[in-house]
PDB file of N, CA and C in Angstrom:
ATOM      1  N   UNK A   1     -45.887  12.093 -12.554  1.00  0.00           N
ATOM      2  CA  UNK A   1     -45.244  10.814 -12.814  1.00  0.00           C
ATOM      3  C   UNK A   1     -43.859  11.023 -13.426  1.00  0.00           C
ATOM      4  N   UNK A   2     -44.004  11.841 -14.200  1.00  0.00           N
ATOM      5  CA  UNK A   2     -42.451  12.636 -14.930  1.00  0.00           C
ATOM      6  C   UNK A   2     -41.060  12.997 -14.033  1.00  0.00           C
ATOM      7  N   UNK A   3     -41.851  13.771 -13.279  1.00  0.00           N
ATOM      8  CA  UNK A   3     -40.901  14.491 -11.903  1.00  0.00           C
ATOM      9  C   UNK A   3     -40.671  12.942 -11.528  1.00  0.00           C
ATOM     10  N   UNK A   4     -41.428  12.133 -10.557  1.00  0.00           N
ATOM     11  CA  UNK A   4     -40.641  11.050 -10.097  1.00  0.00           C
ATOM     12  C   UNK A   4     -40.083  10.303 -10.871  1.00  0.00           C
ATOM     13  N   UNK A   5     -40.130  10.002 -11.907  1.00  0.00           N
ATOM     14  CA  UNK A   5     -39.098   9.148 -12.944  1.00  0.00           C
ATOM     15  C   UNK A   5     -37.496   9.863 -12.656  1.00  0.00           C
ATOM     16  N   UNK A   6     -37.412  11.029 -12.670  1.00  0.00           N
ATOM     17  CA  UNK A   6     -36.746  12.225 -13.073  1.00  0.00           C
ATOM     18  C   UNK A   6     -35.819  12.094 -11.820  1.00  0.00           C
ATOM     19  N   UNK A   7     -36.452  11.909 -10.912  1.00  0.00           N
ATOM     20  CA  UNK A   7     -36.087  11.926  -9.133  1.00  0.00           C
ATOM     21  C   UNK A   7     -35.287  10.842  -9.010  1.00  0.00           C
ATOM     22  N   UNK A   8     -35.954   9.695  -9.296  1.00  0.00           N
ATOM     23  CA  UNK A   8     -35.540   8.368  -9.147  1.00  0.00           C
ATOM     24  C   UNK A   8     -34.410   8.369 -10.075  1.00  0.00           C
ATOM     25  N   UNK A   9     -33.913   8.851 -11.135  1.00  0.00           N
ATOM     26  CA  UNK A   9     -32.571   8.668 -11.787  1.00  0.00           C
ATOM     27  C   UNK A   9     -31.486   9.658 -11.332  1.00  0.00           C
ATOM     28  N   UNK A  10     -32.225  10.439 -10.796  1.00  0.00           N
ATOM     29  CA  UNK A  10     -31.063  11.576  -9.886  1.00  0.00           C
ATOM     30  C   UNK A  10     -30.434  11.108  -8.609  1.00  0.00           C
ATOM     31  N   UNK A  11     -31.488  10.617  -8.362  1.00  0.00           N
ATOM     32  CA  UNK A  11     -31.297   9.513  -7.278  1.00  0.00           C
ATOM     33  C   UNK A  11     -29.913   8.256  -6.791  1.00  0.00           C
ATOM     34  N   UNK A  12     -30.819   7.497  -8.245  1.00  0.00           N
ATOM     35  CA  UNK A  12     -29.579   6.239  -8.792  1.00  0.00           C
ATOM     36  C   UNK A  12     -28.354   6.666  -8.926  1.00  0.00           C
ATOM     37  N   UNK A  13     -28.412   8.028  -9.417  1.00  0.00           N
ATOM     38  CA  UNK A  13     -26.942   8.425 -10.216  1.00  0.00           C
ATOM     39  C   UNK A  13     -25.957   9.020  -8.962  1.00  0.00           C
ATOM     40  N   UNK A  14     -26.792  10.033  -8.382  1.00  0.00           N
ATOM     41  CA  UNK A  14     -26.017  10.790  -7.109  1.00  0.00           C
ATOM     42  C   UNK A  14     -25.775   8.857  -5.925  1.00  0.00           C
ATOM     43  N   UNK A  15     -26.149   7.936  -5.658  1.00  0.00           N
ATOM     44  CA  UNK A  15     -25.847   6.563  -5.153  1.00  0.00           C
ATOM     45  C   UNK A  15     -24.855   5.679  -5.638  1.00  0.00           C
ATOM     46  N   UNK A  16     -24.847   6.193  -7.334  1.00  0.00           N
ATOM     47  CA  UNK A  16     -23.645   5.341  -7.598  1.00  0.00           C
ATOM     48  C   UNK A  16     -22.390   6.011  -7.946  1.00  0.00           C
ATOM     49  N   UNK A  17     -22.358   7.276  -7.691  1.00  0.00           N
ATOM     50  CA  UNK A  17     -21.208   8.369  -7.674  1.00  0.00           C
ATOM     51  C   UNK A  17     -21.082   8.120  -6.285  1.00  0.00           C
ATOM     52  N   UNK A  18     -21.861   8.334  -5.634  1.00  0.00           N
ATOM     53  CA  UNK A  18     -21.445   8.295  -3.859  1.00  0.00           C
ATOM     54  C   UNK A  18     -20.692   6.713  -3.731  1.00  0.00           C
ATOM     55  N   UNK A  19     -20.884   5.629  -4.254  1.00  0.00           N
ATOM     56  CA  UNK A  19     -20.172   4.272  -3.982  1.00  0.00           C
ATOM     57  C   UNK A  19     -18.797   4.872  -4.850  1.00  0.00           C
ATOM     58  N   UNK A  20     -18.920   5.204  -5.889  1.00  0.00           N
ATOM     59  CA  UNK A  20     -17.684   5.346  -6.534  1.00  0.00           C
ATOM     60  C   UNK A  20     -16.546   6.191  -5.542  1.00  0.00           C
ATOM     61  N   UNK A  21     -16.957   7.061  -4.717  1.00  0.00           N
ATOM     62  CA  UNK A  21     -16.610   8.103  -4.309  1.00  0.00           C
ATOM     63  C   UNK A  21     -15.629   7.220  -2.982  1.00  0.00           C
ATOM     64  N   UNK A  22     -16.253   6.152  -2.569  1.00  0.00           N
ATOM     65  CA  UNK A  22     -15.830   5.802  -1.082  1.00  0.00           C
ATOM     66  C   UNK A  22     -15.270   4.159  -1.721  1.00  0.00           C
ATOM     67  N   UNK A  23     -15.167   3.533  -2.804  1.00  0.00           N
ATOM     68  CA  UNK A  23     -14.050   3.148  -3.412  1.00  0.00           C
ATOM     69  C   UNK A  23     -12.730   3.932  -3.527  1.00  0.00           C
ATOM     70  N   UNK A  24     -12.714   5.139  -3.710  1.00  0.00           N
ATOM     71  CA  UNK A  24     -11.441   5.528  -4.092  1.00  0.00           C
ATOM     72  C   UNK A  24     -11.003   5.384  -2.685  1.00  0.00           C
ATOM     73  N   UNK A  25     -11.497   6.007  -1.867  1.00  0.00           N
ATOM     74  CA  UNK A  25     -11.133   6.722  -0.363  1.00  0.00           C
ATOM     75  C   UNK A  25     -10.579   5.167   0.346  1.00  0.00           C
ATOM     76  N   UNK A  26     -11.365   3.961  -0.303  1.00  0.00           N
ATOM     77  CA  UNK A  26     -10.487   3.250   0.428  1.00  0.00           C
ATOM     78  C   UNK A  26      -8.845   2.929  -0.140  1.00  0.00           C
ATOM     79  N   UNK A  27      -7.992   2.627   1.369  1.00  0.00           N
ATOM     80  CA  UNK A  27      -6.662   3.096   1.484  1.00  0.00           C
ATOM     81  C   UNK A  27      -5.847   1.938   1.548  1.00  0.00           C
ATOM     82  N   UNK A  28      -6.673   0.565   1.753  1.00  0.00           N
ATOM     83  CA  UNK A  28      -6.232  -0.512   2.567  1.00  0.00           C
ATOM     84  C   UNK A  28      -5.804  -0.212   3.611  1.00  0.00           C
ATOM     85  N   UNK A  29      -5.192  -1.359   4.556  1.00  0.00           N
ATOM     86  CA  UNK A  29      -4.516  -1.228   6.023  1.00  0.00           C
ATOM     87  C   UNK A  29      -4.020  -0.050   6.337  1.00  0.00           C
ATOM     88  N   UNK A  30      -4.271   0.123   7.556  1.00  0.00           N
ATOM     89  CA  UNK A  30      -3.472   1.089   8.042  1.00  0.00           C
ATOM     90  C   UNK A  30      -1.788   0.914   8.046  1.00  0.00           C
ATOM     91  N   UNK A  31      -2.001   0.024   9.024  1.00  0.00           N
ATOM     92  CA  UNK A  31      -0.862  -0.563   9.314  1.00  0.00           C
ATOM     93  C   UNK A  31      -0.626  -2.055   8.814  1.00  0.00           C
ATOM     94  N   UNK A  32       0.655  -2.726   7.949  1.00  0.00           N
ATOM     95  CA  UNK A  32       0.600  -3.844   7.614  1.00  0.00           C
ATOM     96  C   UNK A  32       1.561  -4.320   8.462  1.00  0.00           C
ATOM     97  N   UNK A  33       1.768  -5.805   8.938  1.00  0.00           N
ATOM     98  CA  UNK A  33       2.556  -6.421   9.446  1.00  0.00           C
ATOM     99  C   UNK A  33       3.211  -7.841   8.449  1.00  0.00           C
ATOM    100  N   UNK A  34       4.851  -7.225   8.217  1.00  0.00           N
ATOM    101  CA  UNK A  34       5.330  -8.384   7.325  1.00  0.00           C
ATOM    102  C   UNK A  34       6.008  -9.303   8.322  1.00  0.00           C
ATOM    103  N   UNK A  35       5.682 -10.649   7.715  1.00  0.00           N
ATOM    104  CA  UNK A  35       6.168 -11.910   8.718  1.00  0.00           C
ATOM    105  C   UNK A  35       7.387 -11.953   7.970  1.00  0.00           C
ATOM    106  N   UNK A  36       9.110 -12.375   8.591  1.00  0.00           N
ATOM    107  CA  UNK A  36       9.880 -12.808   8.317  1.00  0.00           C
ATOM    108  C   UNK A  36      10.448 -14.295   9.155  1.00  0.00           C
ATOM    109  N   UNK A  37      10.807 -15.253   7.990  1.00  0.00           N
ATOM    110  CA  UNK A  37      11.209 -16.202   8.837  1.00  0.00           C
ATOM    111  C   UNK A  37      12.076 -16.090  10.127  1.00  0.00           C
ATOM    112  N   UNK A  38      13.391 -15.708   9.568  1.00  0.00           N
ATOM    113  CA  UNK A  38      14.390 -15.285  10.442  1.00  0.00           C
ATOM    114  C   UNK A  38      14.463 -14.482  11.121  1.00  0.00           C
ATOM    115  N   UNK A  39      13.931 -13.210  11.038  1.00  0.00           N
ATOM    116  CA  UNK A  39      13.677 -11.751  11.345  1.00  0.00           C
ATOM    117  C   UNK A  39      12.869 -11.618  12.162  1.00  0.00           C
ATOM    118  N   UNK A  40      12.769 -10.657  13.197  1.00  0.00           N
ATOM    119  CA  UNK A  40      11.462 -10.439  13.423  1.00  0.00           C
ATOM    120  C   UNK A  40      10.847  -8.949  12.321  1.00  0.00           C
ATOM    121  N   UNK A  41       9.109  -9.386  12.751  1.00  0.00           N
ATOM    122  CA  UNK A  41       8.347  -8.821  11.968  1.00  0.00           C
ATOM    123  C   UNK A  41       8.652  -7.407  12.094  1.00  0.00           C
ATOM    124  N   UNK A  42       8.302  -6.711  10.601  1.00  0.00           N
ATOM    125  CA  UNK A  42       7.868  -5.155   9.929  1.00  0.00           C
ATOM    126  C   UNK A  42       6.808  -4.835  10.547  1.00  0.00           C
ATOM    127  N   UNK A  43       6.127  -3.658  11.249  1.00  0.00           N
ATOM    128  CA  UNK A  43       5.092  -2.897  11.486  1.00  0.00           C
ATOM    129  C   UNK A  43       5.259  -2.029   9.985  1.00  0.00           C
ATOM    130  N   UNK A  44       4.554  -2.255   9.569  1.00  0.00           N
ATOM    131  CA  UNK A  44       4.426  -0.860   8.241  1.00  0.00           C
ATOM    132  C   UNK A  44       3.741   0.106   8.134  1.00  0.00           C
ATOM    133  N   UNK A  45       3.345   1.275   8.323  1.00  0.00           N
ATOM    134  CA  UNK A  45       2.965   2.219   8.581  1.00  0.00           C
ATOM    135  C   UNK A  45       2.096   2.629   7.133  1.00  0.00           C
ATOM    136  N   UNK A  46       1.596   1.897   6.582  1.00  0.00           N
ATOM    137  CA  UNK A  46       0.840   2.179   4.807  1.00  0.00           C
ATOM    138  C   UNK A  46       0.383   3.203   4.689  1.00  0.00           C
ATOM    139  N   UNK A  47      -0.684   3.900   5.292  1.00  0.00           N
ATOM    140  CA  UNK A  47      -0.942   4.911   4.991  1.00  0.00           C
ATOM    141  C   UNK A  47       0.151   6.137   5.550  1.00  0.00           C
ATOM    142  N   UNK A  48       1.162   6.074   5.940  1.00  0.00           N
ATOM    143  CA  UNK A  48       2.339   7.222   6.011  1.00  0.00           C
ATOM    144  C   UNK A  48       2.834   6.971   5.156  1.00  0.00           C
ATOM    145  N   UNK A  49       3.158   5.976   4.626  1.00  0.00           N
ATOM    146  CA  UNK A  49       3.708   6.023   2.964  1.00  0.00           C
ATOM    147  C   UNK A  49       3.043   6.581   1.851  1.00  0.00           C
ATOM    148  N   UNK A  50       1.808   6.235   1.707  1.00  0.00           N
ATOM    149  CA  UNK A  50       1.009   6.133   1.140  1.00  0.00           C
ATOM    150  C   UNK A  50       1.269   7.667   0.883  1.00  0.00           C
ATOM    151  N   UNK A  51       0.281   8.742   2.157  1.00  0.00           N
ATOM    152  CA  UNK A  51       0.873  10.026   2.289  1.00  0.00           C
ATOM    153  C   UNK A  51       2.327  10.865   1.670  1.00  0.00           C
ATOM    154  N   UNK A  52       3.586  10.322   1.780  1.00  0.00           N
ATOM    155  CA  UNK A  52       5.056  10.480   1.605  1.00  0.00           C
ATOM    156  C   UNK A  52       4.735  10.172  -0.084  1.00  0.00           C
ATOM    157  N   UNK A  53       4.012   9.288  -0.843  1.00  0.00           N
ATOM    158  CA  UNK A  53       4.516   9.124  -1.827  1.00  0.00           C
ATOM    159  C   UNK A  53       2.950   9.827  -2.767  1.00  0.00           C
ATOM    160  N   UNK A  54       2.670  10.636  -2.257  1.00  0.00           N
ATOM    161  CA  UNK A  54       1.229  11.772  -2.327  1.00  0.00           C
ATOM    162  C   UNK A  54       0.225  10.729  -3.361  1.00  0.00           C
ATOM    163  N   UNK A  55      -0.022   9.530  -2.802  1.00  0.00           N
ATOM    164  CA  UNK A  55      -1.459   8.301  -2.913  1.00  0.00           C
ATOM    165  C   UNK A  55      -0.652   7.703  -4.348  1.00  0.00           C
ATOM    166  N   UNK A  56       0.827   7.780  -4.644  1.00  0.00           N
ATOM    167  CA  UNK A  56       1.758   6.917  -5.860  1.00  0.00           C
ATOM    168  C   UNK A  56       1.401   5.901  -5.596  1.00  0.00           C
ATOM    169  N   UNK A  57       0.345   5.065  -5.649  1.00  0.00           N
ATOM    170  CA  UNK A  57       0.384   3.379  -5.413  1.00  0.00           C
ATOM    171  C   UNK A  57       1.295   2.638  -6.070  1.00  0.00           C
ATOM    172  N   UNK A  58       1.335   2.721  -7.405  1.00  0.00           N
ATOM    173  CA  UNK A  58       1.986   2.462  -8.604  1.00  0.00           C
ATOM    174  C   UNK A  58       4.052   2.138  -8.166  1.00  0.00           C
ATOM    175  N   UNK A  59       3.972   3.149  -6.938  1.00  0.00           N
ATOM    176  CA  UNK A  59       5.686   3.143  -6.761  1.00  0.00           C
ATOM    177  C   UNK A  59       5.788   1.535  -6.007  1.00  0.00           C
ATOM    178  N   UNK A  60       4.990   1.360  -5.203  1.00  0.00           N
ATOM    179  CA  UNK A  60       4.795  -0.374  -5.345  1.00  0.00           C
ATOM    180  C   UNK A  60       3.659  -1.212  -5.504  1.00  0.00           C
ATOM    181  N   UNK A  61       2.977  -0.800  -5.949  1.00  0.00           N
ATOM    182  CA  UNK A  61       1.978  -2.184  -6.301  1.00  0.00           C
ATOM    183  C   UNK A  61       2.132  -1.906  -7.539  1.00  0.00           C
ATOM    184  N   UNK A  62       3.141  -1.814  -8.498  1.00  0.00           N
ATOM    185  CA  UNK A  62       3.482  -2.029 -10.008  1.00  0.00           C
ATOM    186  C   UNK A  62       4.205  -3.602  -9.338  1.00  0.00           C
ATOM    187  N   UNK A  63       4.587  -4.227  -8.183  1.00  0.00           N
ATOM    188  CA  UNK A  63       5.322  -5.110  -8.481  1.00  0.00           C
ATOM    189  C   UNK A  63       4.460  -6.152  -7.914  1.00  0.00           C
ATOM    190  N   UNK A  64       3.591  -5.649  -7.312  1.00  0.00           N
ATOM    191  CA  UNK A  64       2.340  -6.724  -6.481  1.00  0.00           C
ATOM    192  C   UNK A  64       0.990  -6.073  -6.566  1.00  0.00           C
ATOM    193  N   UNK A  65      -0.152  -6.946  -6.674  1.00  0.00           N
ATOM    194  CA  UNK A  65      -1.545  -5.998  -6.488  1.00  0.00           C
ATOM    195  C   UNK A  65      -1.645  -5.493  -5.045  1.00  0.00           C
ATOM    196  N   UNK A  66      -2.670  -4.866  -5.408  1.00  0.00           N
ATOM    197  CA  UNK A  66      -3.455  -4.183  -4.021  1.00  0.00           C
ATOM    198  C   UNK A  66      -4.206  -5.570  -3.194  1.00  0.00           C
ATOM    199  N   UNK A  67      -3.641  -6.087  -2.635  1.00  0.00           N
ATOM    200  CA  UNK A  67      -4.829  -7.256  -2.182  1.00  0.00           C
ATOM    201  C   UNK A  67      -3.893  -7.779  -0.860  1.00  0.00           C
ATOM    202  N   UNK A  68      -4.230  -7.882   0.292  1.00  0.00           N
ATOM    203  CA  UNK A  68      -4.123  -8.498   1.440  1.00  0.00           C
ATOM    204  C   UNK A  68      -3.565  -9.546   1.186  1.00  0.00           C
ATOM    205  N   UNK A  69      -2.129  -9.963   1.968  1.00  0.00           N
ATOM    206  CA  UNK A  69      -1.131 -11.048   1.748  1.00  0.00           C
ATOM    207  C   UNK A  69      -0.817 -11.196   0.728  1.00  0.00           C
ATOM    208  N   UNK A  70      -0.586 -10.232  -0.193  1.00  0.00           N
ATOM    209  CA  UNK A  70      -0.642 -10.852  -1.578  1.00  0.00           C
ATOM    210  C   UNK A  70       1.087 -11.533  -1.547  1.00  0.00           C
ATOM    211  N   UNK A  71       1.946 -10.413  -0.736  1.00  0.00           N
ATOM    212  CA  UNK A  71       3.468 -10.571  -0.982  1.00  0.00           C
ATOM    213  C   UNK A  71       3.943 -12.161  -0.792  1.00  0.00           C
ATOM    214  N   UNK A  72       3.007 -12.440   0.375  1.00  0.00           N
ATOM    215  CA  UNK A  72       3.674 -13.865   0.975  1.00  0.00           C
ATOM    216  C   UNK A  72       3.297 -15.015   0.025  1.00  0.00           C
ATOM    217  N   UNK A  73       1.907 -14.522  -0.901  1.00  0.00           N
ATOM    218  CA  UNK A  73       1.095 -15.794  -1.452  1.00  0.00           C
ATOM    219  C   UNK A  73       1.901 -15.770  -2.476  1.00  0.00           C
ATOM    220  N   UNK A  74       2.529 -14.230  -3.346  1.00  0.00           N
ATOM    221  CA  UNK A  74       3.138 -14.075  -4.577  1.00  0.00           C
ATOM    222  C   UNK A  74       4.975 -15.007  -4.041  1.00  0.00           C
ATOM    223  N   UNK A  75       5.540 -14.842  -3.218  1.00  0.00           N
ATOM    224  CA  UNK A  75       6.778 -15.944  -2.997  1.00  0.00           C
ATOM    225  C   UNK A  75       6.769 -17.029  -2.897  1.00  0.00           C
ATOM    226  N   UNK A  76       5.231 -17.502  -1.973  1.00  0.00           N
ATOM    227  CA  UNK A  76       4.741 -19.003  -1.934  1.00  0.00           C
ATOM    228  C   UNK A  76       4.630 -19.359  -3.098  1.00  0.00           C
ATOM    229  N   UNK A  77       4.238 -18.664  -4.293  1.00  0.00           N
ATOM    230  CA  UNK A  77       3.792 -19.239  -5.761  1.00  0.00           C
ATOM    231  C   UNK A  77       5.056 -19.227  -6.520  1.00  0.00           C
ATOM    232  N   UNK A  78       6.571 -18.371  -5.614  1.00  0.00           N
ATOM    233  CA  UNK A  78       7.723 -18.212  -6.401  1.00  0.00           C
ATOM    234  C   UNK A  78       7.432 -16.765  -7.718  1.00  0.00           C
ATOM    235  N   UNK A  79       6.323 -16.243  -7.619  1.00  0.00           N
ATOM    236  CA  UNK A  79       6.107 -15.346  -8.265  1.00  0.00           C
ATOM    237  C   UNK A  79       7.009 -13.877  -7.630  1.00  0.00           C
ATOM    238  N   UNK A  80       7.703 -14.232  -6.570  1.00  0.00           N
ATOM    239  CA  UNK A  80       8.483 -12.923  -6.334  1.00  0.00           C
ATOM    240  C   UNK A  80       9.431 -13.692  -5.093  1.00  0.00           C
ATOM    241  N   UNK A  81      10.641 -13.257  -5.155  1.00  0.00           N
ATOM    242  CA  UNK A  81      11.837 -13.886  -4.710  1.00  0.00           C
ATOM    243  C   UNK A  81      11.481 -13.460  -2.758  1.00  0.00           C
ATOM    244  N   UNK A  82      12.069 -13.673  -2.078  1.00  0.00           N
ATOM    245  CA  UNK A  82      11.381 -13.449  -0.607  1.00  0.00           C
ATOM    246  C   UNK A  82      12.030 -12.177  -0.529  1.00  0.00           C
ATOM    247  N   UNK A  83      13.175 -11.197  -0.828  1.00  0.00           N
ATOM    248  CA  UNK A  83      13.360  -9.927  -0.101  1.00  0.00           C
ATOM    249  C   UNK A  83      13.402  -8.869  -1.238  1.00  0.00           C
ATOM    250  N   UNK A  84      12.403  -9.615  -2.364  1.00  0.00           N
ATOM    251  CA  UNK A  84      12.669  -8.668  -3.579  1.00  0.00           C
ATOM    252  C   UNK A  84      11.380  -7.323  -3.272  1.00  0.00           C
ATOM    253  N   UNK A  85      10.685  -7.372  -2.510  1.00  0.00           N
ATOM    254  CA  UNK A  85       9.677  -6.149  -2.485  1.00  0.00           C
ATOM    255  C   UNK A  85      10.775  -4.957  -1.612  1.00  0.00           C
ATOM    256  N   UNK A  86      11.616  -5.915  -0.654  1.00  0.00           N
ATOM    257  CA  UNK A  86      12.279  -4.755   0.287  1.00  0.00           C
ATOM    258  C   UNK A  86      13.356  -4.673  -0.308  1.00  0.00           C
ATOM    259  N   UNK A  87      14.125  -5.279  -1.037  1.00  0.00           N
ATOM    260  CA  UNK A  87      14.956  -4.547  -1.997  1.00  0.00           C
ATOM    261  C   UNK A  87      15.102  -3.957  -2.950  1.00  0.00           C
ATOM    262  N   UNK A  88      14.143  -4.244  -3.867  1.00  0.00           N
ATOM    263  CA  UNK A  88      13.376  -3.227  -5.124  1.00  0.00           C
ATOM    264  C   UNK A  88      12.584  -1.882  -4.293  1.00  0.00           C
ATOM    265  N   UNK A  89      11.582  -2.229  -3.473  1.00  0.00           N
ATOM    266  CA  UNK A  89      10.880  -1.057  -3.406  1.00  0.00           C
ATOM    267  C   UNK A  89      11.335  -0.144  -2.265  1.00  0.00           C
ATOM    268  N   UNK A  90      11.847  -0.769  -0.798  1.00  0.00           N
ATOM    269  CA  UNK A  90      11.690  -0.257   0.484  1.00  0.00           C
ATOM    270  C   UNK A  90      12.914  -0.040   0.711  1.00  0.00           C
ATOM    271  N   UNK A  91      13.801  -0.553   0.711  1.00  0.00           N
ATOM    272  CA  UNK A  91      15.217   0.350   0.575  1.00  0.00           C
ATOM    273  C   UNK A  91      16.026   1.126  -0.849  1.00  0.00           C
ATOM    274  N   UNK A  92      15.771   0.450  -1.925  1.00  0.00           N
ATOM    275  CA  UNK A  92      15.917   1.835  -3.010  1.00  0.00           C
ATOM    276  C   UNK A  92      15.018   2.961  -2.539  1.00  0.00           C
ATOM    277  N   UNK A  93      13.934   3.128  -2.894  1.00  0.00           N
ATOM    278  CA  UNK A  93      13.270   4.178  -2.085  1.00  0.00           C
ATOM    279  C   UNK A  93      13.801   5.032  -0.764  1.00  0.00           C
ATOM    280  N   UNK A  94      13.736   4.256  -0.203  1.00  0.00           N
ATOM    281  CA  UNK A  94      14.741   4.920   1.290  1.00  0.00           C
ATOM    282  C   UNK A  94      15.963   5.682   0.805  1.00  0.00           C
ATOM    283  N   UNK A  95      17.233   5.163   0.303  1.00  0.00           N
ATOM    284  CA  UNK A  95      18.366   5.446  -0.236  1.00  0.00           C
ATOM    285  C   UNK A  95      17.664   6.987  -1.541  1.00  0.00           C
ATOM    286  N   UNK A  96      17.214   6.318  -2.249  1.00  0.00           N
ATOM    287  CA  UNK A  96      17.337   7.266  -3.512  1.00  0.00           C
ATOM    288  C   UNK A  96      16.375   8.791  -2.888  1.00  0.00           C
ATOM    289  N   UNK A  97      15.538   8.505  -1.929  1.00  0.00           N
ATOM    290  CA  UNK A  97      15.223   9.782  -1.307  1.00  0.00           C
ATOM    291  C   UNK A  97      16.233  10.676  -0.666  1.00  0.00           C
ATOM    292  N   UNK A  98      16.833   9.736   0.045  1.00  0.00           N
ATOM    293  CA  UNK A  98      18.294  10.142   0.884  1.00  0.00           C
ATOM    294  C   UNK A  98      19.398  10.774   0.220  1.00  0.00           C
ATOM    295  N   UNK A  99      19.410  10.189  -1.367  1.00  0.00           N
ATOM    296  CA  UNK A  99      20.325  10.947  -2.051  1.00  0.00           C
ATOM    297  C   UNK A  99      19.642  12.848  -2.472  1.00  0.00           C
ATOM    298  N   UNK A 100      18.686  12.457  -2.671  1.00  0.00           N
ATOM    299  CA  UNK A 100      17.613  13.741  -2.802  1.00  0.00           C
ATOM    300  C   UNK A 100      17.545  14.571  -2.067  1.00  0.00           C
ATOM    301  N   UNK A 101      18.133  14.236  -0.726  1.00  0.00           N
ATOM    302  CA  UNK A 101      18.228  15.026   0.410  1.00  0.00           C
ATOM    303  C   UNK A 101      16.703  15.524   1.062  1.00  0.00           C
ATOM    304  N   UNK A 102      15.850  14.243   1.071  1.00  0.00           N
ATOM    305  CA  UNK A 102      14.675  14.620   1.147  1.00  0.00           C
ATOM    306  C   UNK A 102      14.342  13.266   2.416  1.00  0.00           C
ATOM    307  N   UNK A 103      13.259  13.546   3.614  1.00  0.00           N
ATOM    308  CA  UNK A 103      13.260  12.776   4.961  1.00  0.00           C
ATOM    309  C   UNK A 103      13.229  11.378   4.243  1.00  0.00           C
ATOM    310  N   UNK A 104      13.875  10.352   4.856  1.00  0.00           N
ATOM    311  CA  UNK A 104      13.839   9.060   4.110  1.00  0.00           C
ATOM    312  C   UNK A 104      14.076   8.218   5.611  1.00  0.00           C
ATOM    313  N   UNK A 105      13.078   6.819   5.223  1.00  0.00           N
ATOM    314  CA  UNK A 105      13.346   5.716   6.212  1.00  0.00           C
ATOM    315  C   UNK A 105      14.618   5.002   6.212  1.00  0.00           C
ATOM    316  N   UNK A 106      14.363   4.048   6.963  1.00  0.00           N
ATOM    317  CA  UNK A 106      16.138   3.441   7.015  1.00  0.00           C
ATOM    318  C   UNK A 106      16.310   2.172   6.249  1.00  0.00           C
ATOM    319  N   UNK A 107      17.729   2.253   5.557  1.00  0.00           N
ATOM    320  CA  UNK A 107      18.118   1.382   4.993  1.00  0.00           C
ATOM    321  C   UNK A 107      19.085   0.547   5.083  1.00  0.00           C
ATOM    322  N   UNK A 108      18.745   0.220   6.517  1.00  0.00           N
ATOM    323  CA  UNK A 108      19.483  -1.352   7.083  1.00  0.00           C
ATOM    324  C   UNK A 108      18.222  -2.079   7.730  1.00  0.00           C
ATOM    325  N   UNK A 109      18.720  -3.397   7.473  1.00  0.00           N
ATOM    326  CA  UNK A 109      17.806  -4.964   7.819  1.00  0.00           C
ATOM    327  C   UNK A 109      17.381  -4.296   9.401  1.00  0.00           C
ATOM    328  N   UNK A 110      18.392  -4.112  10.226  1.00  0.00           N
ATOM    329  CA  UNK A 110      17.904  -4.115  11.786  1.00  0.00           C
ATOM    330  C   UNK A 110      16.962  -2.947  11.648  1.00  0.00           C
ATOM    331  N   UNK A 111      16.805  -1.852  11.607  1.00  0.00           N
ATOM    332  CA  UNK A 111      16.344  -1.104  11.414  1.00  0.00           C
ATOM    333  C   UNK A 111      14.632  -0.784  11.066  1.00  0.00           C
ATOM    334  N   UNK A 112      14.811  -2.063  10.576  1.00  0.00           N
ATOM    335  CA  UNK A 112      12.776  -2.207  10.175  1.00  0.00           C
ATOM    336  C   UNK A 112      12.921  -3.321  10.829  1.00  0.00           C
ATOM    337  N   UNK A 113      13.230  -4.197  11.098  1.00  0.00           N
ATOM    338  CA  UNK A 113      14.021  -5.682  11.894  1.00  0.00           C
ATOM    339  C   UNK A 113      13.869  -5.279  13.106  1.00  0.00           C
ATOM    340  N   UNK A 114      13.104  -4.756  13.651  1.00  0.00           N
ATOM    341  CA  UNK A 114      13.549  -4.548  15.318  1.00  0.00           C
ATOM    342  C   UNK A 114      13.061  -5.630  16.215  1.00  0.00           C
ATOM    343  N   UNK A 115      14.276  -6.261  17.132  1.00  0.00           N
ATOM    344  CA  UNK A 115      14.104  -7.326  17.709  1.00  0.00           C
ATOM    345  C   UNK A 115      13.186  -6.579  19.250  1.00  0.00           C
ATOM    346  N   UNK A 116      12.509  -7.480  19.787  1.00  0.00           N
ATOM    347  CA  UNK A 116      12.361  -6.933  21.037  1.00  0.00           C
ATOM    348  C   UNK A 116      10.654  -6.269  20.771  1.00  0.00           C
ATOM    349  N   UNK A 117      10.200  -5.931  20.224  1.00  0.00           N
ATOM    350  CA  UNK A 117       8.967  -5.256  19.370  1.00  0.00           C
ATOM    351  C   UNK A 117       7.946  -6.179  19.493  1.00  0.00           C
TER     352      UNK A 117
END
């Protein structure tokens, strides 16, 4: 009766390390798609960033959570100006890598803006 008590908490424990384990691993989207009024839409490539910035979440979701649409719901609420994620995060980033002399995305509007896409 001992042994299975014993089993059964080795059990529980190795089940809730294994959930903990495949929380982290999740990455969100692969790929996100930002809507612009004027613009046409961003393909975002998240997990190549994600990768590039070796799993830094923090380099942008210090300015938004981790949560699906959050960007559009956070401007709808006026909680973040409409091109302040791509000018705070996605072209400083771009640029200040570039000064680093290290591979960096592009930092003009057309450029993630691609019409025709």
């Amino acid at each position: 009766m001992k042994k299975n008590i014993v089993f059964v908490i080795i059990l529980l424990v190795g089940i809730g390390l294994g959930a903990g384990v495949n929380a982290q691993q999740d990455k969100g989207s692969e790929i996100v798609i930002f809507e612009k009024d004027r613009m046409p839409q961003v393909t975002f490539d998240h997990h190549m960033h994600q990768e590039k910035l070796d799993n830094e979440c923090s380099a942008c979701h210090d300015l938004f959570p981790m949560q699906a649409g959050i960007i559009k719901e956070m401007i709808a609420e006026e909680k973040l100006k409409k091109q302040q994620v791509m000018n705070e995060k996605c072209v400083k980033c771009h640029k200040d890598r570039k000064k680093e002399g290290l591979a960096a995305g592009p930092t003009s509007c057309t450029a993630c803006h691609v019409r025709g896409k």
